[in-house]
C-alpha atoms as a PDB file:
ATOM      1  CA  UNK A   1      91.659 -20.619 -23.202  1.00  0.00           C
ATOM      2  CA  UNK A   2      93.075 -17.653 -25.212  1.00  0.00           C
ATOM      3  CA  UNK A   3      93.515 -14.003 -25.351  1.00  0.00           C
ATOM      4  CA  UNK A   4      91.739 -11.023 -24.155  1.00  0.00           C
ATOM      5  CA  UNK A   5      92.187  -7.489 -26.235  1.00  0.00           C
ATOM      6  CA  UNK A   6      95.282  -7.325 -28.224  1.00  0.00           C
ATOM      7  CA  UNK A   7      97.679  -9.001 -25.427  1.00  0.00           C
ATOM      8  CA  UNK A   8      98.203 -12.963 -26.379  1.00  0.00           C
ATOM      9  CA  UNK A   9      96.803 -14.491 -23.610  1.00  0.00           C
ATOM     10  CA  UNK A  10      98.499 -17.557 -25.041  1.00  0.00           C
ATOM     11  CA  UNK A  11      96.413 -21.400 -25.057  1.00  0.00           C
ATOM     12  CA  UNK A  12      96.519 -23.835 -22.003  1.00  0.00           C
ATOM     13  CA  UNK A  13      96.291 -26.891 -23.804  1.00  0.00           C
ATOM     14  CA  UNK A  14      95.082 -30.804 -21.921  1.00  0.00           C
ATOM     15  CA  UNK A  15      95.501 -33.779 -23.738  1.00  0.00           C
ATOM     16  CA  UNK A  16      92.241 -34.722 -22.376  1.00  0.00           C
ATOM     17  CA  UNK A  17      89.700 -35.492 -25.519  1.00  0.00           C
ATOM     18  CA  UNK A  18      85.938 -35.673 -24.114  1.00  0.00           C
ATOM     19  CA  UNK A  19      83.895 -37.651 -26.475  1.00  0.00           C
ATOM     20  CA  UNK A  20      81.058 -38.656 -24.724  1.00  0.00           C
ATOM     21  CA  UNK A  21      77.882 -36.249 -24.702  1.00  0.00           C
ATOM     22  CA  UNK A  22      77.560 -36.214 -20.675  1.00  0.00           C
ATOM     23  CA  UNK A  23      77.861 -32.491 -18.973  1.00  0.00           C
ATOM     24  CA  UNK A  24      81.081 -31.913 -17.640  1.00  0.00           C
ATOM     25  CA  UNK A  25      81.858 -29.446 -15.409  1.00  0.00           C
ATOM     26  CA  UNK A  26      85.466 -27.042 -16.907  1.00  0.00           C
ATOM     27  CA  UNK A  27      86.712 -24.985 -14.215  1.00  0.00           C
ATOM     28  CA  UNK A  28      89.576 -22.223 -15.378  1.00  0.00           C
ATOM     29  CA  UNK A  29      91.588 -20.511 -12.891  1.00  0.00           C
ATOM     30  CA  UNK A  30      94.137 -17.580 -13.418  1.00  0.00           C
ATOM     31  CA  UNK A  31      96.046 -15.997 -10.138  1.00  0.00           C
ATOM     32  CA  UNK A  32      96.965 -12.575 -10.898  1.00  0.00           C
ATOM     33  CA  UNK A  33      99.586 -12.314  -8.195  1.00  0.00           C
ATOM     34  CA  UNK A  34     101.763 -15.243  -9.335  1.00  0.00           C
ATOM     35  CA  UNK A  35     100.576 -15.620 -13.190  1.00  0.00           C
ATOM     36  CA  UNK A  36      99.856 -18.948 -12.843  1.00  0.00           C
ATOM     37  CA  UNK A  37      96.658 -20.717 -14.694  1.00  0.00           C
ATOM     38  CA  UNK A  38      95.062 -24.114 -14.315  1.00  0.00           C
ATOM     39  CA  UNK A  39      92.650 -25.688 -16.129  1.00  0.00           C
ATOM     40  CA  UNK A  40      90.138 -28.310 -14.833  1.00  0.00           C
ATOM     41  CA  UNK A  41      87.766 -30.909 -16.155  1.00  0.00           C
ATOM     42  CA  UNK A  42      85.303 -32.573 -13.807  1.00  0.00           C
ATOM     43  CA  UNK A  43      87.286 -30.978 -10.604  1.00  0.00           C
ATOM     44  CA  UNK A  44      90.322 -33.000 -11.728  1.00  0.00           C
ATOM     45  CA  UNK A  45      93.479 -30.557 -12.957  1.00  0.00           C
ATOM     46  CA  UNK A  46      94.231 -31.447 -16.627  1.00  0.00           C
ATOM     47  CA  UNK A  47      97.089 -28.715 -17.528  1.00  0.00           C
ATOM     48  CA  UNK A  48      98.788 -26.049 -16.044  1.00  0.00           C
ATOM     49  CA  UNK A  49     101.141 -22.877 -16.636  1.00  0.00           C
ATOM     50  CA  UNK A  50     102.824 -19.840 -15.873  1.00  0.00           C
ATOM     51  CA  UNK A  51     101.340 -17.202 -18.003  1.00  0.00           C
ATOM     52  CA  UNK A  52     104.033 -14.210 -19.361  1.00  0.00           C
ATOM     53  CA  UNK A  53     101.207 -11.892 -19.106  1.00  0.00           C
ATOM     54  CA  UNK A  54     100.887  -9.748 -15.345  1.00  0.00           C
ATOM     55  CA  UNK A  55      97.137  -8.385 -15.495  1.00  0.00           C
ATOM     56  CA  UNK A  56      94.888  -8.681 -17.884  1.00  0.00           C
ATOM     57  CA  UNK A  57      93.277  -5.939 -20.352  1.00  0.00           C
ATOM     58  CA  UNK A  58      89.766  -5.216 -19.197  1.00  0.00           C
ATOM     59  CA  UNK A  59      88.773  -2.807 -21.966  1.00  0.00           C
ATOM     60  CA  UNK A  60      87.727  -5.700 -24.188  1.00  0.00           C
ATOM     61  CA  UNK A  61      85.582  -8.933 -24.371  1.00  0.00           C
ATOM     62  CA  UNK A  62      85.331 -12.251 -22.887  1.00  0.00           C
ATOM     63  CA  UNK A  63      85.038 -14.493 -25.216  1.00  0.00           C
ATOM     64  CA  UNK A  64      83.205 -18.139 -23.643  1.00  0.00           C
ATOM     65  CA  UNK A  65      83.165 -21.174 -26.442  1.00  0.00           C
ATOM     66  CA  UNK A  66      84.926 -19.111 -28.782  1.00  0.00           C
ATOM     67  CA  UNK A  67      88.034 -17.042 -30.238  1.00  0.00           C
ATOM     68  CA  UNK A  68      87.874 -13.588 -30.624  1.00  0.00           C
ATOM     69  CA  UNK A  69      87.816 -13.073 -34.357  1.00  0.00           C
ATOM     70  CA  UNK A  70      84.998 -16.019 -34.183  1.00  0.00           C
ATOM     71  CA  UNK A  71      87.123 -17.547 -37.645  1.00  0.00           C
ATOM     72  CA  UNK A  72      85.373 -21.104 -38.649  1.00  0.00           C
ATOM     73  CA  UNK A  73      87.206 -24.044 -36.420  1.00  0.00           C
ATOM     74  CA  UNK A  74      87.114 -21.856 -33.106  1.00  0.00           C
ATOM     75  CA  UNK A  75      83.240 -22.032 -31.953  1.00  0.00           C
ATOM     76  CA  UNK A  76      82.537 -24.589 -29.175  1.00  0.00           C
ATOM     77  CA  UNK A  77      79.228 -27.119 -30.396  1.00  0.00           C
ATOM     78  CA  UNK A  78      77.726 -27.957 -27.422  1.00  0.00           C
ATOM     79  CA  UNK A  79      75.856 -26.267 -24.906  1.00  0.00           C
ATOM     80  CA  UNK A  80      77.058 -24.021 -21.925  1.00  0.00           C
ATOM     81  CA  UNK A  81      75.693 -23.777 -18.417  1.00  0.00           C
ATOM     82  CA  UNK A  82      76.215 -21.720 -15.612  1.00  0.00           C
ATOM     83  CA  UNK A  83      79.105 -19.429 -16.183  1.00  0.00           C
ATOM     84  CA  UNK A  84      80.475 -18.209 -12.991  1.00  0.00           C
ATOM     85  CA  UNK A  85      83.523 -15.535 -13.061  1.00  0.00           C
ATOM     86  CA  UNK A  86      85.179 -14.812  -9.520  1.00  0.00           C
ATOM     87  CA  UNK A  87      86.963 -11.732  -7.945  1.00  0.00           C
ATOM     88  CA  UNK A  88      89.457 -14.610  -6.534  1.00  0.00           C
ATOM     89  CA  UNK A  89      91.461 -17.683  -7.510  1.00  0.00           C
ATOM     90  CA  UNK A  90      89.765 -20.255  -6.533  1.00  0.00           C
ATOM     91  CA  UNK A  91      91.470 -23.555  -4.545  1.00  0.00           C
ATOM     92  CA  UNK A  92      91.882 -27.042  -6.125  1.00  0.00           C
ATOM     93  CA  UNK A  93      89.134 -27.878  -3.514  1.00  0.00           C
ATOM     94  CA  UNK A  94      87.359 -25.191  -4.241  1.00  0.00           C
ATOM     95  CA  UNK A  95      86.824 -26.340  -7.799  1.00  0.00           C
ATOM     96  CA  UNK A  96      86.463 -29.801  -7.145  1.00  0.00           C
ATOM     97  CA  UNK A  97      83.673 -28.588  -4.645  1.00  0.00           C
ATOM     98  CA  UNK A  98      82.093 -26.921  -7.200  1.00  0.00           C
ATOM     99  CA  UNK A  99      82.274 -29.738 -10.326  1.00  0.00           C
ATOM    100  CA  UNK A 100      80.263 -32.381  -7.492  1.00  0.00           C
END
C-alpha cells in the first residue's frame, strides 16, 4: 500500500506470498487518530505499522492494484472485486466479518 499525492505514504509490507489463483479477500485499514495501519489477508492480520504521516492529502488519486506513476513492475494481474472505502477504521472483527 503506498502513497497518496506527493506525501510518501510509505509500503506496509507481509511476508505472505499468495500463489494459488483462489479469491482472497485484502482488507487495509488506516486510523487517522493514532496513525496506525494494518493490513489483512483472508481476515487474518499479516503486517502492521505506525505511519509518520497525520492525515492524508485528499486532492489527489487513489490508486487500487497500482502505483501512482503506473511504471512497469507496479500493476496488480489479477482481478479486483468489490472495493469498499469506509468513513471509519474498521475492527479486527470487523474485517474478519467481512473476508467470511
Amino acid at each position: 500500500m503506498t502513497g497518496f499525492s506527493d506525501v510518501n505514504f510509505g509500503a506496509l509490507e507481509s511476508e505472505l506470498v499468495i500463489t494459488d489463483v483462489q479469491w482472497h479477500h485484502v482488507g487495509f485499514v488506516y486510523d487517522m487518530d493514532t496513525l496506525h495501519r494494518r493490513l489483512y489477508v483472508d481476515g487474518i492480520l499479516v503486517a502492521e505499522d505506525t505511519s509518520a504521516i497525520a492525515g492524508v492529502p485528499s486532492d489527489d488519486g487513489l490508486y487500487i492494484g497500482a502505483s501512482k506513476d503506473l511504471s512497469a513492475g507496479t500493476l496488480f494481474s489479477g482481478f479486483i472485486d468489490d472495493v469498499r472505502i469506509y468513513n471509519q477504521a474498521l475492527s479486527a472483527e470487523e474485517i474478519a466479518a467481512l473476508a467470511n
